[in-house]
PDB file of N, CA and C in Angstrom:
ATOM      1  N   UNK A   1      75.449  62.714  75.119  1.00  0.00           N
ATOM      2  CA  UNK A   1      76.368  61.955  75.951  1.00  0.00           C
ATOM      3  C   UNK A   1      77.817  62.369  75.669  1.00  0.00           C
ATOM      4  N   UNK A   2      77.834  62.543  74.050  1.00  0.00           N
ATOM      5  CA  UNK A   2      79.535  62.892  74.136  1.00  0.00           C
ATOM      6  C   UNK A   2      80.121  64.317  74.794  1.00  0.00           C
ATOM      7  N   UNK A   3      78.661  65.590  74.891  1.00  0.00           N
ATOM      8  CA  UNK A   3      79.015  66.364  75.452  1.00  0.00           C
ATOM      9  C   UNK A   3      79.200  66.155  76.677  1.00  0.00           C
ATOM     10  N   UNK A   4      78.466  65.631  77.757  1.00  0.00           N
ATOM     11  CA  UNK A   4      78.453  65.396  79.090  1.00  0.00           C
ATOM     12  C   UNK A   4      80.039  64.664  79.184  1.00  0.00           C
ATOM     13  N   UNK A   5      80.729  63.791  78.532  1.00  0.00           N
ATOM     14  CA  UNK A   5      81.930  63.138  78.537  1.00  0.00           C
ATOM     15  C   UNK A   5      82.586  64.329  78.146  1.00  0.00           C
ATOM     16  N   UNK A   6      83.033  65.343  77.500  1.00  0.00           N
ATOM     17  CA  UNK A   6      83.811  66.389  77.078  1.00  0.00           C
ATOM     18  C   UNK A   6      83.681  67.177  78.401  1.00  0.00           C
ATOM     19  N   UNK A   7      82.522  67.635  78.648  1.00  0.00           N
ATOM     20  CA  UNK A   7      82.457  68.784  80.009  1.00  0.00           C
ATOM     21  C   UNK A   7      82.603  68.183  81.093  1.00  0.00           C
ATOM     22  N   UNK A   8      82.888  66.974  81.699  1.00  0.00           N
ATOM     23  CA  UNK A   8      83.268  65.858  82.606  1.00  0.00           C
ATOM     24  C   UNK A   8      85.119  66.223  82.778  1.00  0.00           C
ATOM     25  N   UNK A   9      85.067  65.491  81.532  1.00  0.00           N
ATOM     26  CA  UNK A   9      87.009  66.364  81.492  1.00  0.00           C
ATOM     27  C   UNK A   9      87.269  66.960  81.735  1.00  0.00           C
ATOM     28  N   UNK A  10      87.054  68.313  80.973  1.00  0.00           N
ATOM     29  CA  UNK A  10      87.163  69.654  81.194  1.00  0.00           C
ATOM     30  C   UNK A  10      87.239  70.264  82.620  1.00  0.00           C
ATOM     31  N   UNK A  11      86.191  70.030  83.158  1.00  0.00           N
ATOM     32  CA  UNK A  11      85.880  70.176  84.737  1.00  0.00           C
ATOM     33  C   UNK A  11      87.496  69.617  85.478  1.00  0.00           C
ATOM     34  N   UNK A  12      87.471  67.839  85.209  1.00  0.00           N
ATOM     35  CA  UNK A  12      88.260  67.498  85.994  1.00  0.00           C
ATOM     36  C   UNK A  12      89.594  67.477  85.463  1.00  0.00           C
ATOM     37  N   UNK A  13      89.963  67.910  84.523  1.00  0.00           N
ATOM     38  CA  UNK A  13      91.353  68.591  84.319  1.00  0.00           C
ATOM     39  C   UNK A  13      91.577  70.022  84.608  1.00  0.00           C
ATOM     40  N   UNK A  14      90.397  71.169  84.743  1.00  0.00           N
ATOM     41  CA  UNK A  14      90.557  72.151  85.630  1.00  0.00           C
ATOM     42  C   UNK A  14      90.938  72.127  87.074  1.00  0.00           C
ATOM     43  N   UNK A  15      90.046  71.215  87.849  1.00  0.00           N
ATOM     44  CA  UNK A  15      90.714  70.973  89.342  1.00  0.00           C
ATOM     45  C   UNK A  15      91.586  70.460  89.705  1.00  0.00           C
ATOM     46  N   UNK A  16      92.144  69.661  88.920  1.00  0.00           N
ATOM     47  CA  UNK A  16      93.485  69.109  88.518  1.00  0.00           C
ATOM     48  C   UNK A  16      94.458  70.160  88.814  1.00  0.00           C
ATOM     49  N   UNK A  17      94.701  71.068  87.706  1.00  0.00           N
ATOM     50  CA  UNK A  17      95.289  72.158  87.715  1.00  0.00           C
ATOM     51  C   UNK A  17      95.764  73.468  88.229  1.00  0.00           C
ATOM     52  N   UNK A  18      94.342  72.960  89.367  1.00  0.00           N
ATOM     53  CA  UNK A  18      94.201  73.698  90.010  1.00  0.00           C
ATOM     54  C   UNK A  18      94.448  73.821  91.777  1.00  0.00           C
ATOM     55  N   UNK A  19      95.677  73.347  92.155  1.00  0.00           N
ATOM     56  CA  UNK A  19      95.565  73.021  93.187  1.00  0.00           C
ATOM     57  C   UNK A  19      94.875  73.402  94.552  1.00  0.00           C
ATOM     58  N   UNK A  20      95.011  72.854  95.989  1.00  0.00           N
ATOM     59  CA  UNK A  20      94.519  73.314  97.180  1.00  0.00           C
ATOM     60  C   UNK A  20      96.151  73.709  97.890  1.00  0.00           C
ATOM     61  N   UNK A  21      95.664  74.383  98.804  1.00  0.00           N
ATOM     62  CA  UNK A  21      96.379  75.074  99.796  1.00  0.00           C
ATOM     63  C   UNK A  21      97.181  73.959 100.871  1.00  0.00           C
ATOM     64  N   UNK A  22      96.384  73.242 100.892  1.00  0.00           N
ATOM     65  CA  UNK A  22      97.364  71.868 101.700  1.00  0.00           C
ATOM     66  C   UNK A  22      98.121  71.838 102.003  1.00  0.00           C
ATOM     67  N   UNK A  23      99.396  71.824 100.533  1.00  0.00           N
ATOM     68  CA  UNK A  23     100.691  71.785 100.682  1.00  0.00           C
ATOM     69  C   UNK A  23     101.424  72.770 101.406  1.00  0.00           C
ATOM     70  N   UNK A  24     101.197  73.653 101.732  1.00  0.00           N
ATOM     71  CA  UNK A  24     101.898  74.821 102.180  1.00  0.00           C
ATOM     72  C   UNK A  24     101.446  74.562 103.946  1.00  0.00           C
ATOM     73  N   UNK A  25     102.336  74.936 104.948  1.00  0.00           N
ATOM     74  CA  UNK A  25     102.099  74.704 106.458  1.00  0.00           C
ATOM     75  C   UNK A  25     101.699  76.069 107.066  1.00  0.00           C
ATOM     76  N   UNK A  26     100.366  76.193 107.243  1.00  0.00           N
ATOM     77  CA  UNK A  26      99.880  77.571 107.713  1.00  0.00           C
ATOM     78  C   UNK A  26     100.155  77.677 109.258  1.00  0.00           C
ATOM     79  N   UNK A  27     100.797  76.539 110.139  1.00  0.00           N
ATOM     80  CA  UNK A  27     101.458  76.730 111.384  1.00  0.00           C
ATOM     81  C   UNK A  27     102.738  77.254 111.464  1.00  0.00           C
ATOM     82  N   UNK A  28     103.269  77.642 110.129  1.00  0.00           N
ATOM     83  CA  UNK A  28     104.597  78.108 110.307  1.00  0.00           C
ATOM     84  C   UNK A  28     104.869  79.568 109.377  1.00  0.00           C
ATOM     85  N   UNK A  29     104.560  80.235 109.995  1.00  0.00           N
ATOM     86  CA  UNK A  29     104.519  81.726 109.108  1.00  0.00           C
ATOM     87  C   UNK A  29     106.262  82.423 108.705  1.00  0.00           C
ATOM     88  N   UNK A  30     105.866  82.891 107.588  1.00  0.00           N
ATOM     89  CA  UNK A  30     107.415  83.421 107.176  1.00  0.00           C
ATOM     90  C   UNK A  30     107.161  84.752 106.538  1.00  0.00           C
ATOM     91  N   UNK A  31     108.205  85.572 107.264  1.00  0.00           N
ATOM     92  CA  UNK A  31     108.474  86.891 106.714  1.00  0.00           C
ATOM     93  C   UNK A  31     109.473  87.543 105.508  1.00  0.00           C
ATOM     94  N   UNK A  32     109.437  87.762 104.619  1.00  0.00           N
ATOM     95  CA  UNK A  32     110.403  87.390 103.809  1.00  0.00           C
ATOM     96  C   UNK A  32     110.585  88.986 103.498  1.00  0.00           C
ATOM     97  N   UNK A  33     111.800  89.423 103.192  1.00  0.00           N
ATOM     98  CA  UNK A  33     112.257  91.087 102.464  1.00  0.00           C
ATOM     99  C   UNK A  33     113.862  90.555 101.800  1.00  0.00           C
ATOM    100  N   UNK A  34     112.896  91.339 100.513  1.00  0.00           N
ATOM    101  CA  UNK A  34     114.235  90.981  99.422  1.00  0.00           C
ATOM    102  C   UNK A  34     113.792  92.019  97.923  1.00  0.00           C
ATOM    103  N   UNK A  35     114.209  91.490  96.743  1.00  0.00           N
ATOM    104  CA  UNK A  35     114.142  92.020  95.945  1.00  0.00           C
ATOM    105  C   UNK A  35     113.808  91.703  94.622  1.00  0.00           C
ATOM    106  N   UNK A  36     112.763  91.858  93.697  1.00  0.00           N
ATOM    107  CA  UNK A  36     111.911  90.655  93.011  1.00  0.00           C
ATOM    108  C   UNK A  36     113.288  91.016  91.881  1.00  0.00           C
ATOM    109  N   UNK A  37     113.221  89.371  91.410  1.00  0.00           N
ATOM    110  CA  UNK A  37     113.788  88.761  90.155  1.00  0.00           C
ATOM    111  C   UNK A  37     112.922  89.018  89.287  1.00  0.00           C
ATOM    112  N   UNK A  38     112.095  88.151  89.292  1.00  0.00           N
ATOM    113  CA  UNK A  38     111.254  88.029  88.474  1.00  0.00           C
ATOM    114  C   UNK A  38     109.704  88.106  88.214  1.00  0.00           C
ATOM    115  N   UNK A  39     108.462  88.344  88.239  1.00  0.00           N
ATOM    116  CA  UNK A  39     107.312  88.881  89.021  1.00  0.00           C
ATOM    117  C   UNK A  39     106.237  87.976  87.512  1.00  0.00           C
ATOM    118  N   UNK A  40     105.404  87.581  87.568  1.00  0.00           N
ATOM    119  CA  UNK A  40     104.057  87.386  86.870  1.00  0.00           C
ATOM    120  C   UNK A  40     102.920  87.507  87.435  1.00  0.00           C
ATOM    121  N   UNK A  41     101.851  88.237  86.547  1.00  0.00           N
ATOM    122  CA  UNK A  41     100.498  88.715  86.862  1.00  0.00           C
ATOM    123  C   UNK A  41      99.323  87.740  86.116  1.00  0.00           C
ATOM    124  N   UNK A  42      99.268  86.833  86.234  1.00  0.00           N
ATOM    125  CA  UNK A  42      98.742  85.682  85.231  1.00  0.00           C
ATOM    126  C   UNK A  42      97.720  85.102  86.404  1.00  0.00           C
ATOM    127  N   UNK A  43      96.906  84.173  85.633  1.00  0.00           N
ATOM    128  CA  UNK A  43      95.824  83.308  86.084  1.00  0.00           C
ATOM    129  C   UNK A  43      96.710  82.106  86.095  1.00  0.00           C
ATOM    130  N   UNK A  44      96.110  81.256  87.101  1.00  0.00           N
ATOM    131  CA  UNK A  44      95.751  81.254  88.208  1.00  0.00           C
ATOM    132  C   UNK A  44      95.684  82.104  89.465  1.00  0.00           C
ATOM    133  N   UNK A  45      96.873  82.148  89.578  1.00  0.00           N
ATOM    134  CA  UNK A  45      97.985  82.997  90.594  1.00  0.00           C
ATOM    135  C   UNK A  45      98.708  83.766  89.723  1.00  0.00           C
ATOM    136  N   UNK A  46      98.994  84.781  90.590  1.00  0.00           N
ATOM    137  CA  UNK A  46     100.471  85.682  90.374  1.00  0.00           C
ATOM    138  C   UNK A  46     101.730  85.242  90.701  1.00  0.00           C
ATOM    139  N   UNK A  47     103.002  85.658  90.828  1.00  0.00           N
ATOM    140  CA  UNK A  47     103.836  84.992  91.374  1.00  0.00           C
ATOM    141  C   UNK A  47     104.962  85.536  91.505  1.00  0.00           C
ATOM    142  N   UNK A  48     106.030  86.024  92.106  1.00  0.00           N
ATOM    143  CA  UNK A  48     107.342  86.303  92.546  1.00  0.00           C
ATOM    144  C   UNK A  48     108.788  85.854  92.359  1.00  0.00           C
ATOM    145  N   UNK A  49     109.582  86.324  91.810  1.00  0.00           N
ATOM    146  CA  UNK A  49     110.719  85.253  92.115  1.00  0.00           C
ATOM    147  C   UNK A  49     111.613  86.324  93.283  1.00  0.00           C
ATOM    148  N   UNK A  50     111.683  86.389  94.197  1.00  0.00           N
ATOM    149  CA  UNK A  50     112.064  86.969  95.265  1.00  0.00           C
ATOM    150  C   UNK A  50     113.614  86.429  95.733  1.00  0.00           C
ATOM    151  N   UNK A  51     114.451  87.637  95.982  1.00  0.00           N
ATOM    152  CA  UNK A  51     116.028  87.101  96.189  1.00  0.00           C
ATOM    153  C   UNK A  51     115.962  87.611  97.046  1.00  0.00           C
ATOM    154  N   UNK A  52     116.568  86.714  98.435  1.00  0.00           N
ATOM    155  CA  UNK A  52     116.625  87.243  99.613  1.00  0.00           C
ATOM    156  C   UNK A  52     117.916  87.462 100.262  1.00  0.00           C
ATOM    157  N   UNK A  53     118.460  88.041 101.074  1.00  0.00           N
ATOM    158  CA  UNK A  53     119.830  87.636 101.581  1.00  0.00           C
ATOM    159  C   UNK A  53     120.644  86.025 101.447  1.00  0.00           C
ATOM    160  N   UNK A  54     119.553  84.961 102.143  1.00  0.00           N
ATOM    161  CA  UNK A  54     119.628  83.669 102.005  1.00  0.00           C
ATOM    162  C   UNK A  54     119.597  82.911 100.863  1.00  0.00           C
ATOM    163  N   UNK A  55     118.604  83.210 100.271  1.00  0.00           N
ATOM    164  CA  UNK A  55     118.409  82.315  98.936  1.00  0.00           C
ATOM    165  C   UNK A  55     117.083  82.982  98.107  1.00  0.00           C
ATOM    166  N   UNK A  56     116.910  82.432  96.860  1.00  0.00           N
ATOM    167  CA  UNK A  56     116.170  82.776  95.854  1.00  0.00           C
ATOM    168  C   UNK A  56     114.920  81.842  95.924  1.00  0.00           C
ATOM    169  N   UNK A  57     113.580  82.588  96.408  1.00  0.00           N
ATOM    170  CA  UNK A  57     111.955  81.834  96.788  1.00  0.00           C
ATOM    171  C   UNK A  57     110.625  82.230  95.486  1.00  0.00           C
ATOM    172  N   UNK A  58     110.165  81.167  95.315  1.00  0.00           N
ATOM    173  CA  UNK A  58     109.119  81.630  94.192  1.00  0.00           C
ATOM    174  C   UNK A  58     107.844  81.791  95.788  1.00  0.00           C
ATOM    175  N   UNK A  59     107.466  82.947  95.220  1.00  0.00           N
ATOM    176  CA  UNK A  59     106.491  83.170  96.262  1.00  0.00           C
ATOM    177  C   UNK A  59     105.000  83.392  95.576  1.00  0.00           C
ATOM    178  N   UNK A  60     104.035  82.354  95.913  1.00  0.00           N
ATOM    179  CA  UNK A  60     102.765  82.399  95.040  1.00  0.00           C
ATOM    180  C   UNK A  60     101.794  83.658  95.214  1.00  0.00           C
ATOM    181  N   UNK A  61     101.098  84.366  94.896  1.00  0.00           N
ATOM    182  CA  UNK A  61     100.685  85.458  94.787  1.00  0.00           C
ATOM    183  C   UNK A  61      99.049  84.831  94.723  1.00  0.00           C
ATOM    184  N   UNK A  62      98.214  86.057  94.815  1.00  0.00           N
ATOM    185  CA  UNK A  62      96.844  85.713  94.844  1.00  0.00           C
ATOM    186  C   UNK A  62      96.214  86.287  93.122  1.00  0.00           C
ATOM    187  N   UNK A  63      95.192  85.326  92.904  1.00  0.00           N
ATOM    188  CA  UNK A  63      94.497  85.970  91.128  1.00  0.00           C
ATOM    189  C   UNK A  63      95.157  87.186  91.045  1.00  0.00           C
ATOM    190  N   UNK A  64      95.177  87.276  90.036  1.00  0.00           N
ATOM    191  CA  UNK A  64      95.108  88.940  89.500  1.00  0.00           C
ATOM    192  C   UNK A  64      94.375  90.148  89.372  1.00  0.00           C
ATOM    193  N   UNK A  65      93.082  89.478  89.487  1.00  0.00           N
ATOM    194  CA  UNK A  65      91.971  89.888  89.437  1.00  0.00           C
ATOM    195  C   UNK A  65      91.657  90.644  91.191  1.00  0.00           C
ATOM    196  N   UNK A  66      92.051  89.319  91.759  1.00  0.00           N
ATOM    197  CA  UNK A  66      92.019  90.351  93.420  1.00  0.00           C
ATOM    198  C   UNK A  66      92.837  90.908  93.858  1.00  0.00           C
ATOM    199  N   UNK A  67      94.259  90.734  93.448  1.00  0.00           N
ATOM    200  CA  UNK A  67      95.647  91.372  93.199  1.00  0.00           C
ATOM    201  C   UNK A  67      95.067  92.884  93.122  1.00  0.00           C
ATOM    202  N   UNK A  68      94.802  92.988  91.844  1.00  0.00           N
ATOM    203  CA  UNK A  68      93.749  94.321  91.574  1.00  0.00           C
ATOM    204  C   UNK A  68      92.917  95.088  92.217  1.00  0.00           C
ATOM    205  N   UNK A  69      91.831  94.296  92.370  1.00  0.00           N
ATOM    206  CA  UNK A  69      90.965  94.884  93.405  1.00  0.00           C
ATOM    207  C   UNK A  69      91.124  95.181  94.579  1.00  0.00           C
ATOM    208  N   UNK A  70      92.307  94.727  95.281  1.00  0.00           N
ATOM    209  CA  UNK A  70      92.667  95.582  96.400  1.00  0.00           C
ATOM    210  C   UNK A  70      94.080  96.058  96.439  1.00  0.00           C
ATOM    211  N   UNK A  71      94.044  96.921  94.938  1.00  0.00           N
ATOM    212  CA  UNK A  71      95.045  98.059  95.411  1.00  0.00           C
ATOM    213  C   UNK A  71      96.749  97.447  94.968  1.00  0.00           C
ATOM    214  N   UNK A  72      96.769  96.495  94.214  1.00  0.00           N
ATOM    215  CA  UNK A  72      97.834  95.745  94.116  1.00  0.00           C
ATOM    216  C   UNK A  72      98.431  96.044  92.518  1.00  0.00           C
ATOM    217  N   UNK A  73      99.001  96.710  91.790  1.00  0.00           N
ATOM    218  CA  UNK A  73      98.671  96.645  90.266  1.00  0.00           C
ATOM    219  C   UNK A  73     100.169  95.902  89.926  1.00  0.00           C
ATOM    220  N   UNK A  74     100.321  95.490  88.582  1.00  0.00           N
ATOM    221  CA  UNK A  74     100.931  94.695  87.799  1.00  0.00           C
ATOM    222  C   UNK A  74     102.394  95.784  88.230  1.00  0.00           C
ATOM    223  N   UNK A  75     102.402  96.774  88.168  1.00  0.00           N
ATOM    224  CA  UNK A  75     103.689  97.673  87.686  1.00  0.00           C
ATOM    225  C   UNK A  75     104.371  98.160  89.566  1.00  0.00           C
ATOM    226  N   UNK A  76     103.704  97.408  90.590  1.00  0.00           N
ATOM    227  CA  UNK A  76     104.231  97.648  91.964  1.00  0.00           C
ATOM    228  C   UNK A  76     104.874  96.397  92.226  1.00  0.00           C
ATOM    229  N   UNK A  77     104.592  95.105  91.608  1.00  0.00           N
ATOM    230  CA  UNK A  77     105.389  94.023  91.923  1.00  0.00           C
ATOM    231  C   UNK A  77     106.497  93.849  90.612  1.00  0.00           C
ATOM    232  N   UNK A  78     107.019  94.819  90.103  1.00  0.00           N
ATOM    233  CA  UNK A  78     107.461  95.028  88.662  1.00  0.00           C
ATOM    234  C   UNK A  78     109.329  94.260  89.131  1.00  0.00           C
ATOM    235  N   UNK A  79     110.122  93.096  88.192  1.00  0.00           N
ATOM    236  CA  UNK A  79     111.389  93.096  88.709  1.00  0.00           C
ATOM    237  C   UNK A  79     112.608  94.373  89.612  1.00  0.00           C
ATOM    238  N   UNK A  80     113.431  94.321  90.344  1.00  0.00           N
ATOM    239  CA  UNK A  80     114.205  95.193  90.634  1.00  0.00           C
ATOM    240  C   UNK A  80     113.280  96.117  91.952  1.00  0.00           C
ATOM    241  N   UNK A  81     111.657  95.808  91.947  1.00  0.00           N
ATOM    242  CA  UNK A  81     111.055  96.358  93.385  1.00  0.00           C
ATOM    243  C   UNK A  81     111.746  95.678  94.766  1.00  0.00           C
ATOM    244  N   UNK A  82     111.502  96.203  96.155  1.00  0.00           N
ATOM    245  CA  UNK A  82     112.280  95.889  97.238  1.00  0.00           C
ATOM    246  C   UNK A  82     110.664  95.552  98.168  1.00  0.00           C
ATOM    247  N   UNK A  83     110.275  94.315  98.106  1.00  0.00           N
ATOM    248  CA  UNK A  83     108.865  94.016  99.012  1.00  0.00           C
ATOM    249  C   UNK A  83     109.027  93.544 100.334  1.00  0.00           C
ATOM    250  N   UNK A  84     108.154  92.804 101.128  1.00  0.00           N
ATOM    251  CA  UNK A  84     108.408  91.977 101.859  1.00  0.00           C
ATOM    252  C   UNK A  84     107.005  91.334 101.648  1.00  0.00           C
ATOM    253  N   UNK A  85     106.879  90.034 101.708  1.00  0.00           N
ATOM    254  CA  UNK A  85     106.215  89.264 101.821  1.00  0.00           C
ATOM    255  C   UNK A  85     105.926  88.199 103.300  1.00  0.00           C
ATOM    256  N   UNK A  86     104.669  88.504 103.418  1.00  0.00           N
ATOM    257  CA  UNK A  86     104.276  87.164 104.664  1.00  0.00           C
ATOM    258  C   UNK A  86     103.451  86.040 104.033  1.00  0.00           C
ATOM    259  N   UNK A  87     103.659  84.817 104.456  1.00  0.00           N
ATOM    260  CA  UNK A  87     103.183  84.367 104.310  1.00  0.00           C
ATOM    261  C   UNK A  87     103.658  82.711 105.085  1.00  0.00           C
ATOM    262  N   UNK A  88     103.066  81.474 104.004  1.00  0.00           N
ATOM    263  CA  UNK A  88     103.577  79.806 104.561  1.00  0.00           C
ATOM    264  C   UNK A  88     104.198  79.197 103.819  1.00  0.00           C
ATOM    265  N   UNK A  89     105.081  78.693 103.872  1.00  0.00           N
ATOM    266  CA  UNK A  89     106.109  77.852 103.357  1.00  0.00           C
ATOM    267  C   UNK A  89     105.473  76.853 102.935  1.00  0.00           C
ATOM    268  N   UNK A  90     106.106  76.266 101.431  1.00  0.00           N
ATOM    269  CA  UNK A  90     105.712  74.610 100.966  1.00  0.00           C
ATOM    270  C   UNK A  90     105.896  73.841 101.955  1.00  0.00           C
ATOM    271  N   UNK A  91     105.400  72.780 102.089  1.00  0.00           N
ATOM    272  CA  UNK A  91     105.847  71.251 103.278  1.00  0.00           C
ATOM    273  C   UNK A  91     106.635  70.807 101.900  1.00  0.00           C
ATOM    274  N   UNK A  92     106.763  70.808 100.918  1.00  0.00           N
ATOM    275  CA  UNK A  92     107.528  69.841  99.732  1.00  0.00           C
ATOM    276  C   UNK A  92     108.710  70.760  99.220  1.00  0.00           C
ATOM    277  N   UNK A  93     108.297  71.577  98.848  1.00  0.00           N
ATOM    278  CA  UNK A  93     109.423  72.562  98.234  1.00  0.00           C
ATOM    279  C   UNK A  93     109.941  73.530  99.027  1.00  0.00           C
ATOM    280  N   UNK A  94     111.173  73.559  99.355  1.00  0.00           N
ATOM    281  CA  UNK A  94     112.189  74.496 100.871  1.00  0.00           C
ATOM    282  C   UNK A  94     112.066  75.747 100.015  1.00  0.00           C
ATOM    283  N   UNK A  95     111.912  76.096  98.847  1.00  0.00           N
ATOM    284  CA  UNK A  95     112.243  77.824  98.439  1.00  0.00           C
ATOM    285  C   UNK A  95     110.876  78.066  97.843  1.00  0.00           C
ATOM    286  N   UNK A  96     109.679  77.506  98.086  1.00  0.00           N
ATOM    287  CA  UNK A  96     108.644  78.288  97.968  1.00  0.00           C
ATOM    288  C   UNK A  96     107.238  78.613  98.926  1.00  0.00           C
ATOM    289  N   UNK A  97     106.760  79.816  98.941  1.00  0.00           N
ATOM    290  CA  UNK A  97     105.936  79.849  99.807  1.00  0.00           C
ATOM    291  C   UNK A  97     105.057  80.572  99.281  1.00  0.00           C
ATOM    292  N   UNK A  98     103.448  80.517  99.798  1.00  0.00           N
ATOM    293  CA  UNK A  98     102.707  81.493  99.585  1.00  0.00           C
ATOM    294  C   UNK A  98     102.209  82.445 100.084  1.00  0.00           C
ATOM    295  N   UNK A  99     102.117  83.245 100.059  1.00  0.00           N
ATOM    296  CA  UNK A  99     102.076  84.508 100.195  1.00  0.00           C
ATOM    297  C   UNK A  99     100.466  85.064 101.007  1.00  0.00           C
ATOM    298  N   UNK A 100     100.267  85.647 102.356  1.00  0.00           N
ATOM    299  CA  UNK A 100      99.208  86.287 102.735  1.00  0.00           C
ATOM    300  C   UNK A 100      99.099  87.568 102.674  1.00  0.00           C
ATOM    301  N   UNK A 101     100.056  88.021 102.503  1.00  0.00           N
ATOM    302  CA  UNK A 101     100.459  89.857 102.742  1.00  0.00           C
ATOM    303  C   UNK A 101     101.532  90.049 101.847  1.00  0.00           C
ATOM    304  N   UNK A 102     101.452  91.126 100.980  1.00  0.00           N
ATOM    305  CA  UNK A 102     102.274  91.708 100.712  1.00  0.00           C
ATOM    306  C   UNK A 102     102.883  93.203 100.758  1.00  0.00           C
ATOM    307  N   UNK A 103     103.528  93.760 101.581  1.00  0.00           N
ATOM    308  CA  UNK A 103     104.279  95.340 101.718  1.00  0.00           C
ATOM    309  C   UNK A 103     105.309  95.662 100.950  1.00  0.00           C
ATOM    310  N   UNK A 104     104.277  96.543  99.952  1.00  0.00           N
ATOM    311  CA  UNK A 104     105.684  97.274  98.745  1.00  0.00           C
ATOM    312  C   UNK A 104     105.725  99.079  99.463  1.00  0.00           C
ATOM    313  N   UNK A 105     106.479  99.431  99.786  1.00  0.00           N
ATOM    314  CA  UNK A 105     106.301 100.608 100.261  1.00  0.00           C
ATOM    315  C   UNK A 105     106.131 100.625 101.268  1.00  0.00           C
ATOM    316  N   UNK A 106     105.067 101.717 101.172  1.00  0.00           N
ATOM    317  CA  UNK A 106     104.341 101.782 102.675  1.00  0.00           C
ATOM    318  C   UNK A 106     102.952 100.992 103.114  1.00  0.00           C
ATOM    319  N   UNK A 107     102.436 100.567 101.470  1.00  0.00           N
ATOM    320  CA  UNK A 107     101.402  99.899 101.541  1.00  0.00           C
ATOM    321  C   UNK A 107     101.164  98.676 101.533  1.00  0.00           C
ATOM    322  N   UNK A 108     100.421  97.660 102.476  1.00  0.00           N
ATOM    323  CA  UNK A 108     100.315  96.430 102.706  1.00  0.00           C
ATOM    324  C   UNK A 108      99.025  95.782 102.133  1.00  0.00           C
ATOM    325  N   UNK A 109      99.136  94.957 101.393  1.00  0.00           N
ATOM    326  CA  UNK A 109      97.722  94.170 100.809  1.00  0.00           C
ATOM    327  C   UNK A 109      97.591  93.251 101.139  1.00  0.00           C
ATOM    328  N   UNK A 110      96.228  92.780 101.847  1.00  0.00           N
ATOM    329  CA  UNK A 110      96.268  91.502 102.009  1.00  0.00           C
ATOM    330  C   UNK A 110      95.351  90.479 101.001  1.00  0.00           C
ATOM    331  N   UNK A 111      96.418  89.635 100.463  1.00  0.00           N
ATOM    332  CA  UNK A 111      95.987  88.787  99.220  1.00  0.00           C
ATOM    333  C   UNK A 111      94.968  87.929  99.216  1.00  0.00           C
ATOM    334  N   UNK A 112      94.274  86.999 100.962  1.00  0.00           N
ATOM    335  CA  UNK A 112      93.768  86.162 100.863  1.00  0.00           C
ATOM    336  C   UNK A 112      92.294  87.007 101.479  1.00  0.00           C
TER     337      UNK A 112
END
């Protein structure tokens, strides 16, 4: 029983943590080109700090793991790169969005 109460938690402080897509408005698509600040390749998500003409957007990125697997590596979203990102804007937060596409170069990945 005390295990079933430990792996009960566990579980539901993972989904916790783990949010859904909800928040973000997939009726309103955004194109973004700028120049990464700051970049992480980490679990859950990856992630961006992207400076744009307008303002400075954390832009959520997809695992790393599929980041990877299609063609995406740690050292192309590296600070000081010039990307553009598509993707949907938070409904809560005005400077962040997540990300469906990303074009570094000439090459376009699509994250989801």
């Amino acid at each position: 029983m005390k295990y079933l109460a430990a792996f009960t938690f566990m579980v539901s402080v993972s989904a916790f943590a783990h949010h859904g897509w909800s928040e973000y408005d997939s009726g309103s698509t955004l194109q973004l080109t700028g120049q990464i600040e700051d970049s992480g390749y980490s679990h859950p998500h990856g992630f961006l700090r992207l400076k744009t003409a307008e303002k400075s957007w954390l832009v959520v990125l997809a695992p790393p793991t599929r980041m990877e697997n299609r063609g995406l590596s740690q050292e192309m979203i590296k600070p000081g790169s010039s990307v553009t990102v598509v993707g949907y804007p938070n409904r809560n937060k005005p400077e962040e969005m997540r990300a469906e596409r990303i074009i570094v170069g000439s090459k376009t990945t699509e994250l989801r």
